[in-house]
Protein backbone atom coordinates (compact mmCIF):
# COMPACT_ATOMS: atom_id res chain seq x y z
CA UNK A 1 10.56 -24.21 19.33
CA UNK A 2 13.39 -21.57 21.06
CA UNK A 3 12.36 -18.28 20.60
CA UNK A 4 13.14 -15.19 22.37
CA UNK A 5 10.67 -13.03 23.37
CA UNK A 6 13.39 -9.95 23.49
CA UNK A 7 15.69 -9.71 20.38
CA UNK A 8 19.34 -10.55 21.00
CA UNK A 9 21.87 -7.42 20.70
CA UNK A 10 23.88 -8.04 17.61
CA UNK A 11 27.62 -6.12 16.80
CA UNK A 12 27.58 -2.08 15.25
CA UNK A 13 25.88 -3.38 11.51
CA UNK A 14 28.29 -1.61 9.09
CA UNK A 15 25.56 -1.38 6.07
CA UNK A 16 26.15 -3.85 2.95
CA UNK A 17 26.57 -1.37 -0.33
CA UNK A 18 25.18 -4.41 -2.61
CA UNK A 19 22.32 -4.74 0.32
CA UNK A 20 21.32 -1.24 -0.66
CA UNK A 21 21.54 -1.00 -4.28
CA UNK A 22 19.60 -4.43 -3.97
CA UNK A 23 17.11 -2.67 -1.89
CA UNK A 24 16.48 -0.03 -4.40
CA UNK A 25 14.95 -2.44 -7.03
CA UNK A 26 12.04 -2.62 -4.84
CA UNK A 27 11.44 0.75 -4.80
CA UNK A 28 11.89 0.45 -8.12
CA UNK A 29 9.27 -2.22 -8.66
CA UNK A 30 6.81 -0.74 -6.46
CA UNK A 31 6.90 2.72 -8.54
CA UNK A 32 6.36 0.41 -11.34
CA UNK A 33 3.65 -1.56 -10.00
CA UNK A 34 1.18 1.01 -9.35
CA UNK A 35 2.67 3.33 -12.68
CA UNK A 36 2.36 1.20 -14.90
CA UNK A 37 5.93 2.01 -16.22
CA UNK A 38 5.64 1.44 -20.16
CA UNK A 39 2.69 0.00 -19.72
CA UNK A 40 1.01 -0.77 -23.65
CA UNK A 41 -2.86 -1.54 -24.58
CA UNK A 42 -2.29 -4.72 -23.40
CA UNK A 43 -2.27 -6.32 -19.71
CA UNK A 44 1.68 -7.08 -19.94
CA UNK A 45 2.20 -4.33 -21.49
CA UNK A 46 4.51 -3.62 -24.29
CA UNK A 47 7.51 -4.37 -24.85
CA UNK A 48 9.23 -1.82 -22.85
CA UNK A 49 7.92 -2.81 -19.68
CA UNK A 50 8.94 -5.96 -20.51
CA UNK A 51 12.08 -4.78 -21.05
CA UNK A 52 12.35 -3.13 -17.64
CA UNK A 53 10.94 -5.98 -15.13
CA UNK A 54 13.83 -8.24 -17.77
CA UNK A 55 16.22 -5.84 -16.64
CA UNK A 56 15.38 -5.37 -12.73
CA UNK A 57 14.61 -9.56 -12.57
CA UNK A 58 18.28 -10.36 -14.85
CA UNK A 59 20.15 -8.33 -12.19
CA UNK A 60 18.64 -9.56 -9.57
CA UNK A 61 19.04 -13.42 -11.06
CA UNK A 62 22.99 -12.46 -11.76
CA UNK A 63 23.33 -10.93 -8.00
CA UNK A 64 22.48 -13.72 -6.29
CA UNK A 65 24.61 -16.14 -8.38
CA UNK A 66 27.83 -14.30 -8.00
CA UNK A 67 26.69 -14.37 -4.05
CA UNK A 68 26.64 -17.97 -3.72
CA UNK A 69 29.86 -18.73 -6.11
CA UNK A 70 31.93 -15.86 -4.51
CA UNK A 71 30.29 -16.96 -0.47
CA UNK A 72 29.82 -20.77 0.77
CA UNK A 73 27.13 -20.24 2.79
CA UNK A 74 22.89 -19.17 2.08
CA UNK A 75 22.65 -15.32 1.64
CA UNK A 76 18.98 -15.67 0.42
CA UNK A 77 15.18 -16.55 1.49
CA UNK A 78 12.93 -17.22 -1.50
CA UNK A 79 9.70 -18.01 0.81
CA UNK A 80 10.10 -21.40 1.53
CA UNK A 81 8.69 -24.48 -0.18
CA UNK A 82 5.02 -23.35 0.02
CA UNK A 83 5.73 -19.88 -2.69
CA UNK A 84 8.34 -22.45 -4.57
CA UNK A 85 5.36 -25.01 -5.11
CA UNK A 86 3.12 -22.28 -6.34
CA UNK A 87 5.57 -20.74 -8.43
CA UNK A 88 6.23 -24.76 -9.70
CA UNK A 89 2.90 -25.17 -10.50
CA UNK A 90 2.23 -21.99 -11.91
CA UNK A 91 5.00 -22.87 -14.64
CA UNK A 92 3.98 -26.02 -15.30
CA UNK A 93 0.41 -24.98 -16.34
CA UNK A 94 1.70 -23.96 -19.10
CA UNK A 95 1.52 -27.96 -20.18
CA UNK A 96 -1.90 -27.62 -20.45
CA UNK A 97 -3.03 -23.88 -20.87
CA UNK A 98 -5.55 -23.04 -23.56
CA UNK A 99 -3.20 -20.04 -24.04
CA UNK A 100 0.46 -21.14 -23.80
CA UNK A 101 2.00 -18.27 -24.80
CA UNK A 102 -0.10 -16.07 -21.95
CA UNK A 103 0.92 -18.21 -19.56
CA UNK A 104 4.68 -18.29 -20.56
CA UNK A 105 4.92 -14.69 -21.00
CA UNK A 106 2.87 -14.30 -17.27
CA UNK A 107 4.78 -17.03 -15.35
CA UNK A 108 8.43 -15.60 -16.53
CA UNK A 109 6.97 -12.16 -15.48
CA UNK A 110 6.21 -13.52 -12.04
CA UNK A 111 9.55 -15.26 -11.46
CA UNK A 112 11.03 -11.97 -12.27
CA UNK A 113 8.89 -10.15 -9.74
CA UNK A 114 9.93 -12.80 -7.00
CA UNK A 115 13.60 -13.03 -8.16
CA UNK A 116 13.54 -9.39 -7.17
CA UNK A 117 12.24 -9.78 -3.67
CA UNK A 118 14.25 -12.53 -2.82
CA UNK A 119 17.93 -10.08 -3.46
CA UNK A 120 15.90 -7.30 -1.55
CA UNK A 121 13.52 -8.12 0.98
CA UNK A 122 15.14 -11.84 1.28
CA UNK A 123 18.60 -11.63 1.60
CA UNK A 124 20.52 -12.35 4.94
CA UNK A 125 21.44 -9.63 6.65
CA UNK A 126 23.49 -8.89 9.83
CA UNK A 127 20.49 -6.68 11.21
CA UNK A 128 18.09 -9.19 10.98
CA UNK A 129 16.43 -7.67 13.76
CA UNK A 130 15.96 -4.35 13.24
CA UNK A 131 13.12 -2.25 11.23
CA UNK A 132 14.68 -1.89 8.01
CA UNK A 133 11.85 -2.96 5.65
CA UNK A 134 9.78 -0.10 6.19
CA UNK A 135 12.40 2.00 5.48
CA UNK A 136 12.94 0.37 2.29
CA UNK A 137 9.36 1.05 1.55
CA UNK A 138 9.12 4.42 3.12
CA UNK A 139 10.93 6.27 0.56
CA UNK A 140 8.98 5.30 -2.36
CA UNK A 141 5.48 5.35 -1.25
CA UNK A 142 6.27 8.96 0.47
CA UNK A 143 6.97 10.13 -2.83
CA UNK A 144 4.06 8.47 -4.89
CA UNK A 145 1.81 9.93 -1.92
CA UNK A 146 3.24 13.47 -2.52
CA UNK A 147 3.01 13.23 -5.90
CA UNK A 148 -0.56 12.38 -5.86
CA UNK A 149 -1.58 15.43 -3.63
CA UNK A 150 0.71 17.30 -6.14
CA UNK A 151 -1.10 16.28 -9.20
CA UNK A 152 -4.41 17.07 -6.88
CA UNK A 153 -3.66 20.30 -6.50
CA UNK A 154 -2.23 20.96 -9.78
CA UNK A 155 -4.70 19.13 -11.88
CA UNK A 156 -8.04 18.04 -9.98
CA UNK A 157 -9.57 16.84 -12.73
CA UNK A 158 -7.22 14.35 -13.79
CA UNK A 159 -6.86 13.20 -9.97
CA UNK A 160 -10.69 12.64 -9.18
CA UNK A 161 -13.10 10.80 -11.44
CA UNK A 162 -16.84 10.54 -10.95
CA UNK A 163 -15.80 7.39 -9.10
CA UNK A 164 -13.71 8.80 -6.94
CA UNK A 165 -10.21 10.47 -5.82
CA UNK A 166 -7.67 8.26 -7.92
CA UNK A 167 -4.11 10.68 -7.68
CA UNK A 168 -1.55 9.37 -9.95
CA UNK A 169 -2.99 6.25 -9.95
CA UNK A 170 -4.81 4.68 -13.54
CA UNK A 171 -8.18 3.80 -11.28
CA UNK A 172 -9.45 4.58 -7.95
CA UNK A 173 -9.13 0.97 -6.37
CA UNK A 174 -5.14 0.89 -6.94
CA UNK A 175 -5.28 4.92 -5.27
CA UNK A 176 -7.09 2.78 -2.25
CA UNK A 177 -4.94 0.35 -2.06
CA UNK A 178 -1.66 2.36 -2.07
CA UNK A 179 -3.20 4.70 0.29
CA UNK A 180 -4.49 1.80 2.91
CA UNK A 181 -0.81 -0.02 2.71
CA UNK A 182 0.57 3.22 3.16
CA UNK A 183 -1.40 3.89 6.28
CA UNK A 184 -0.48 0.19 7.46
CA UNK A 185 3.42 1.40 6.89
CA UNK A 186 3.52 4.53 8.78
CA UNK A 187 0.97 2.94 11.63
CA UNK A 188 3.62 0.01 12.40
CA UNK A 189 6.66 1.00 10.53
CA UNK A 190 9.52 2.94 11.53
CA UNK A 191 10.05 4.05 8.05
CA UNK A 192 12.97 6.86 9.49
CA UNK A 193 14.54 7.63 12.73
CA UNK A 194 13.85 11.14 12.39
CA UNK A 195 10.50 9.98 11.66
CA UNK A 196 8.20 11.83 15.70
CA UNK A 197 5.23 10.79 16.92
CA UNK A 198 3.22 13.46 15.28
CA UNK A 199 4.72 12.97 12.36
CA UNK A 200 3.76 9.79 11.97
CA UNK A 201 0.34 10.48 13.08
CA UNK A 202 -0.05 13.40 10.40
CA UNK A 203 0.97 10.86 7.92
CA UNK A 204 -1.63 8.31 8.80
CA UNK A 205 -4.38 11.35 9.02
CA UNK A 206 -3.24 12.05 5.59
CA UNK A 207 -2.81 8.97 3.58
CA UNK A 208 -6.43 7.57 5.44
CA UNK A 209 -8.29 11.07 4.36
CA UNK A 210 -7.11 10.16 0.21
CA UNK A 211 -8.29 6.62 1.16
CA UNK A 212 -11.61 7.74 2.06
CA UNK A 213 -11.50 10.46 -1.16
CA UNK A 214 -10.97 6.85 -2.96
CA UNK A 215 -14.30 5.54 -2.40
CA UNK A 216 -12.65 2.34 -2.24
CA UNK A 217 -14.57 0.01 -0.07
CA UNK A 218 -12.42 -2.85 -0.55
CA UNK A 219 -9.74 -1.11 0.55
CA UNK A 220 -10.98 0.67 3.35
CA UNK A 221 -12.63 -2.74 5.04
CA UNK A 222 -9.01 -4.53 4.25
CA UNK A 223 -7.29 -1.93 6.31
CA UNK A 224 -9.63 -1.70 9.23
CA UNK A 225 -9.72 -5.79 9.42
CA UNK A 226 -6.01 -5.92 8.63
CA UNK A 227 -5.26 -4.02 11.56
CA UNK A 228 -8.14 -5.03 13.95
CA UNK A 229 -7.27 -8.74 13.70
CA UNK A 230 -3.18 -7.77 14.03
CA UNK A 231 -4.12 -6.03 17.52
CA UNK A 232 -6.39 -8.97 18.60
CA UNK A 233 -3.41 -11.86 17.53
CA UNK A 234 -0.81 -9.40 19.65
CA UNK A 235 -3.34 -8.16 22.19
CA UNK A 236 -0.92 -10.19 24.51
CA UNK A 237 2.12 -7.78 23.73
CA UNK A 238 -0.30 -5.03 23.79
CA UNK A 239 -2.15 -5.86 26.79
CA UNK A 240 0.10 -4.24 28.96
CA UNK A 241 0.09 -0.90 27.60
CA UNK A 242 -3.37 -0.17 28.02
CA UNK A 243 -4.68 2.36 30.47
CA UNK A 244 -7.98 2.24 32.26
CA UNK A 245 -10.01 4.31 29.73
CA UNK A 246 -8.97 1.63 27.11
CA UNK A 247 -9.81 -1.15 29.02
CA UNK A 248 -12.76 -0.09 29.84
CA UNK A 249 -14.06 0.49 26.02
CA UNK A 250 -12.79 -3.07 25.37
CA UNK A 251 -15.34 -4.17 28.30
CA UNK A 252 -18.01 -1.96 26.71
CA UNK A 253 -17.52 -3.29 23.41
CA UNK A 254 -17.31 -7.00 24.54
CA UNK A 255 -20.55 -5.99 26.61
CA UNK A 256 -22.63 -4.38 23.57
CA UNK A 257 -21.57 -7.39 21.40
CA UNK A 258 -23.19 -10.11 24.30
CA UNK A 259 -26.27 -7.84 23.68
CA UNK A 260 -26.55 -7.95 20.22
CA UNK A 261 -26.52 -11.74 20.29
CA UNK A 262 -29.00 -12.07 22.63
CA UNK A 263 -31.15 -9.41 20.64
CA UNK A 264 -30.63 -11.63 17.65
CA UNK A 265 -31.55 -14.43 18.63
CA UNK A 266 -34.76 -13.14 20.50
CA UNK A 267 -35.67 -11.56 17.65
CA UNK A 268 -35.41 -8.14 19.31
CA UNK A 269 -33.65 -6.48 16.44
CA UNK A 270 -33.94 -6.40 12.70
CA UNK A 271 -33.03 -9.59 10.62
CA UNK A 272 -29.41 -9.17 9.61
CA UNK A 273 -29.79 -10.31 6.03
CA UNK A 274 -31.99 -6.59 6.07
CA UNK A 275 -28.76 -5.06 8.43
CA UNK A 276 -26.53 -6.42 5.70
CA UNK A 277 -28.63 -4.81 2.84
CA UNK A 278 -28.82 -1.41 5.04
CA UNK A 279 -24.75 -1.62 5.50
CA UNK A 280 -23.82 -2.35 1.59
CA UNK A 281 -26.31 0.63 0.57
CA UNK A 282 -24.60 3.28 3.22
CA UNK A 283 -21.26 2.07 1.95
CA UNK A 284 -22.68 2.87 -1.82
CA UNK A 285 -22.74 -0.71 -2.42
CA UNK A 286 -25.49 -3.39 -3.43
CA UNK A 287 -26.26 -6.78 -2.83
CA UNK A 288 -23.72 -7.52 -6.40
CA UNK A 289 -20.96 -5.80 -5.44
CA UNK A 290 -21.11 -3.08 -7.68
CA UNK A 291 -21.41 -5.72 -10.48
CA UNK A 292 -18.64 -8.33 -9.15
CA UNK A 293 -20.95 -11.00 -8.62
CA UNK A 294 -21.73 -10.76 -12.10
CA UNK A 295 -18.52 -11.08 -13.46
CA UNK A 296 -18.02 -13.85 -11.13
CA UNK A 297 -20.98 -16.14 -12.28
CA UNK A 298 -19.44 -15.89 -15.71
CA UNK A 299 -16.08 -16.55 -15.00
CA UNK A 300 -16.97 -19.72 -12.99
CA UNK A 301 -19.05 -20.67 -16.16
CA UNK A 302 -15.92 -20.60 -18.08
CA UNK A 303 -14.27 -22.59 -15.63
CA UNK A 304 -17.13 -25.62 -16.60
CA UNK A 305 -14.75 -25.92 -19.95
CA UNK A 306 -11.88 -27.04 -18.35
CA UNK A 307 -10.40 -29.76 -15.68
CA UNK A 308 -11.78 -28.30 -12.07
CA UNK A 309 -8.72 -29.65 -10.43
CA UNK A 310 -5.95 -28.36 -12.52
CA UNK A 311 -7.60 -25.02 -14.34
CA UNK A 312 -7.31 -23.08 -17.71
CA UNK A 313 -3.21 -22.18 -16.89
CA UNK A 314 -2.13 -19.40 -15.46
CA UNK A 315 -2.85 -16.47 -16.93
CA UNK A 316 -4.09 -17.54 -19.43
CA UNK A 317 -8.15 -16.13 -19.29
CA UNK A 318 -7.56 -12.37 -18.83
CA UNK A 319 -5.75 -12.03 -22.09
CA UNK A 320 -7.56 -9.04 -23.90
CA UNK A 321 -10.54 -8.30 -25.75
CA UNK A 322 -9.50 -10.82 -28.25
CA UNK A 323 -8.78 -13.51 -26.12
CA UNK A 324 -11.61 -16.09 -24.62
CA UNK A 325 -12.40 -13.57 -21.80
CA UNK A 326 -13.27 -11.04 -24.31
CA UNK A 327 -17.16 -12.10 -23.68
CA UNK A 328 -17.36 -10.69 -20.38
CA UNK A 329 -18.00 -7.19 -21.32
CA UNK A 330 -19.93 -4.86 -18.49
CA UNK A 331 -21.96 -2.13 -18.54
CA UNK A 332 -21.32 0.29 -21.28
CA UNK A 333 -18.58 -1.88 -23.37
CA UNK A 334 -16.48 -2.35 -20.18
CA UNK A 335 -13.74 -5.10 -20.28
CA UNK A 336 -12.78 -5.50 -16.28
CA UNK A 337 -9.96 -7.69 -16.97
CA UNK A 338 -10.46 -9.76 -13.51
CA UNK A 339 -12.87 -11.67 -11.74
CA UNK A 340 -12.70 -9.16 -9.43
CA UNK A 341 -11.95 -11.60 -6.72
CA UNK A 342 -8.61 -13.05 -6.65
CA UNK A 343 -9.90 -16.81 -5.33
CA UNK A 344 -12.02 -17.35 -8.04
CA UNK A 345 -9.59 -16.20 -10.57
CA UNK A 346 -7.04 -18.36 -9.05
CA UNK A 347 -9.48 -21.20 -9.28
CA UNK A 348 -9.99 -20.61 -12.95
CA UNK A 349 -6.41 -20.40 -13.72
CA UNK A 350 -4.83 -22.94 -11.54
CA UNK A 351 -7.88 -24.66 -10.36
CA UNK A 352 -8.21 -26.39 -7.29
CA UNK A 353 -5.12 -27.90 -6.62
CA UNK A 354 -3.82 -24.16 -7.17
CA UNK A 355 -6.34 -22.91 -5.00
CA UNK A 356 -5.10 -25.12 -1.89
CA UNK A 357 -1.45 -24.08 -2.80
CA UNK A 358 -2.40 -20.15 -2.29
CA UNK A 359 -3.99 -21.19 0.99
CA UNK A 360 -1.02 -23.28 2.06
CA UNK A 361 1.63 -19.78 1.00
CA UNK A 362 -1.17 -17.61 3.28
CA UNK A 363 -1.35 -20.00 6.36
CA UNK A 364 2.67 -19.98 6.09
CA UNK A 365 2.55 -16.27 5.68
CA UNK A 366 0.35 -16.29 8.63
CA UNK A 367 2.77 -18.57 10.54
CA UNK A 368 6.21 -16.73 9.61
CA UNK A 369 4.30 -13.30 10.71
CA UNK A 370 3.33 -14.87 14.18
CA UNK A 371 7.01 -15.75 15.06
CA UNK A 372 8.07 -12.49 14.28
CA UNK A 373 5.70 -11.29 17.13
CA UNK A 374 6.58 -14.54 19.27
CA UNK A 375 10.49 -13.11 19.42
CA UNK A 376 9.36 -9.48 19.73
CA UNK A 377 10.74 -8.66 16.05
CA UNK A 378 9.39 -4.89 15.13
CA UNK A 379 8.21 -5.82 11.93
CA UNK A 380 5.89 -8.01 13.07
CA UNK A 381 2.38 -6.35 13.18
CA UNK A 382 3.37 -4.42 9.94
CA UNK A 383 3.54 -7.89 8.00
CA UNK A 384 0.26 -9.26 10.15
CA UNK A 385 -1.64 -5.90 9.40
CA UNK A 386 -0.48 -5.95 5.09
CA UNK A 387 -1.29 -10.20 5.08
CA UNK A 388 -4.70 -10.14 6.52
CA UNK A 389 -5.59 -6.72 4.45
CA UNK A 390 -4.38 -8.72 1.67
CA UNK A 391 -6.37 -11.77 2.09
CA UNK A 392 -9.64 -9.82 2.09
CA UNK A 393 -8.46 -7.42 -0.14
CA UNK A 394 -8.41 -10.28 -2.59
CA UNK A 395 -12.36 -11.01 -2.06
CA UNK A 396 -13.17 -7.75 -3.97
CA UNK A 397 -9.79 -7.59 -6.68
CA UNK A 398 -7.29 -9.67 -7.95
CA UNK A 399 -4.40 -8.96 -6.14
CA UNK A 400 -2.80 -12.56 -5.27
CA UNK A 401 -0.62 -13.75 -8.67
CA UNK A 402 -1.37 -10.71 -10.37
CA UNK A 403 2.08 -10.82 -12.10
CA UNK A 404 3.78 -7.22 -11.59
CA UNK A 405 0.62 -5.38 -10.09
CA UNK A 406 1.57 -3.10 -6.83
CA UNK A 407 -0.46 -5.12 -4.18
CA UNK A 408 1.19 -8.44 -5.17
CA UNK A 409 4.66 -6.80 -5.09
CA UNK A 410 4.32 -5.86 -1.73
CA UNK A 411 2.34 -9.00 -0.75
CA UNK A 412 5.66 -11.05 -1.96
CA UNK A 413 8.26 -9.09 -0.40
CA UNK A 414 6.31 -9.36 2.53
CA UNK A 415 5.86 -12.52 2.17
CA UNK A 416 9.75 -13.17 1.32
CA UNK A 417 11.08 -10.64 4.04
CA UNK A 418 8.74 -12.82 7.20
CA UNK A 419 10.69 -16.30 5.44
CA UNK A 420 14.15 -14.63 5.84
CA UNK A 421 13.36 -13.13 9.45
CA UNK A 422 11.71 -16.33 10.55
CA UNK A 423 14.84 -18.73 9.41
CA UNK A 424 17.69 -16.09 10.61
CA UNK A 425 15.67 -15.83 14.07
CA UNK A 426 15.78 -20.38 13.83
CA UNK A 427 20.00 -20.53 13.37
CA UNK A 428 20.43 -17.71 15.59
CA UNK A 429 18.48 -19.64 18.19
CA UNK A 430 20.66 -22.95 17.43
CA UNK A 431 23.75 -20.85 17.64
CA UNK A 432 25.25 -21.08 13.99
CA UNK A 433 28.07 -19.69 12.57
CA UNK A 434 26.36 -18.64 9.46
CA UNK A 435 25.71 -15.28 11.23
CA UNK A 436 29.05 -15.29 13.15
């Protein structure tokens, strides 16, 4: 495989108008996954929500049309075959869904949502290799960031709950997760040119101080393994900007860990089922997850009813109170609506042929990312750092599938934006005249 490991110089980009009003629809859609915009009693919401992902996917749909009748060539990424087998099979569950109409409503939803992506985070553009996704994102989680420390100061007692600091968000997990993407963005992102060094840093300091007011675990553990395991994939590229103090805590740290095996294993130091008991309980956890593993066990025994390999259709458990999830109820008449872990909700839905799709999309997601840090692309350890937060993110809630939802949004047009990057980067290499 050709790669380069500096990015080649391309001509002055003059910026694409349609590129930019494209580009705005995902702001749009990530206001409107974590808002709720016209959100209803339901999960889907009412009708004008629908109304308004119709309207943002439609455009979208139309927009890319007009680009391929009106220019012979490929203007668009939409993921590669892994996401188009997912999406496939998520459509076709509908065949065999024990509620059809769920999963219709859910998958059309979802093609919407990646219809979306593709005109905005997938399209082709003539500055492939520049930074101009976190820009794109920049603008609209700045302002639901301010607006939460607004509403803090304005109202407290809407913004924190007995479970935590929540802003503008509905519940204090979604305030976590905004707030630990958020401190992913401004960490790797350029997100402005303006945008100094302690600028940046007094936006990390800020959005990681409302994720700790969140009390969200999940969240927090995401972000710290999201963006340990990006520095130890491109330790390589990072290697060489280390000074001596830095080198020698990695020496101390690789040290300590040697010890602690050895004290392990010579039974020199506490058992570490009774570590891992001491470790949920200062993180204000226990050994069932606040309650997840509960929700779990009877999710899985719903999944006894139907084929293992092929699941209940998409979609089609978490449909209300009146649906056939409305028996898991919690605590004091609580309806979670999820598992609570997006693998096993997956497995319900799509069982486990849908299960091994989702793995295949992450290991390509995992693969695209690399080669963006293979040819030096400056996006790369932003879409490393968001994957892997994702992928344990989705241990403790649903985020993977999860329709219109804010995590999955970003997840896809992540996802979508890596696919673009990583096929440009491949006909640049072979010297095409697609991006002459």
């Amino acid at each position: 495989m050709k790669s380069y490991t500096v990015l080649p110089k391309l001509d002055v980009y003059k910026p694409d108008v349609s590129l930019v009003l494209m580009g705005m629809m995902l702001q749009v859609a990530v206001f409107m996954g974590l808002l709720g915009l016209g959100n209803g009693s339901g999960e889907d919401g009412n009708r004008s929500r629908q109304l308004l992902w119709g309207l943002l996917g439609t455009t979208a749909i139309i927009y890319m049309v007009i680009s391929k009748l009106l220019e012979n060539k490929r203007r668009f990424s939409f993921g590669g075959w892994p996401l188009v087998l997912i999406l496939a099979y998520v459509c076709v569950s509908a065949a065999w869904s024990v509620d059809q109409s769920a999963t219709i409503k859910r998958s059309v939803l979802l093609l919407l949502l990646v219809s979306v992506c593709c005109v905005s985070a997938g399209a082709w553009r003539d500055d492939w290799n520049k930074d101009t996704w976190s820009k794109l994102l920049a603008s609209p989680l700045l302002c639901l960031v301010g607006i939460s420390l607004l509403v803090t100061i304005i109202t407290p007692g809407r913004a924190f709950t007995e479970l935590g600091w929540r802003g503008i968000a509905s519940h204090k997990n979604e305030a976590g997760q905004m707030m630990a993407i958020s401190t992913i963005l401004f960490l790797y992102g350029v997100c402005h040119e303006k945008l100094t060094g302690r600028m940046r840093f007094g936006l990390v300091l800020v959005t990681f101080t409302c994720l700790i007011m969140a009390k969200s675990t999940t969240a927090l553990l995401g972000l710290m393994i999201g963006v340990g395991l990006t520095e130890l994939i491109t330790i390589r590229s990072s290697f060489r900007r280390l000074g001596t103090w830095q080198l020698a805590i990695i020496a101390i740290i690789l040290i300590s860990s040697c010890l602690l095996f050895f004290g392990f294993q010579l039974d020199l130091l506490p058992s570490v089922h009774s570590i891992y008991l001491k470790f949920l309980a200062a993180l204000g956890k226990s050994d069932t997850f606040t309650g997840r593993t509960e929700i779990w066990e009877l999710v899985l025994g719903e999944s006894r009813f139907h084929n293992p390999w092929l699941g209940g259709g998409y979609g089609a458990f978490w449909s209300g109170r009146d649906g056939i999830s409305g028996y898991v109820i919690l605590g004091s008449n609580l309806y979670p609506g999820q598992a609570h872990n997006g693998y096993v909700d997956i497995y319900n839905d799509l069982g486990i042929l849908g299960l091994s799709l989702m793995i295949v999309v992450l290991l390509a997601g995992l693969y695209q990312a690399r080669r963006l840090a293979v040819i030096g692309h400056p996006e790369a350890k932003l879409h490393l750092a968001i994957l892997f937060m994702c992928i344990f993110l989705n241990l403790g809630e649903s985020t993977f599938l999860r329709t219109t939802t804010f995590t999955n949004v970003v997840f896809l047009a992540s996802f979508i934006r890596t696919a673009a990057i990583a096929r440009q980067s491949r006909v640049y290499s072979k010297g095409s005249p697609l991006l002459q």
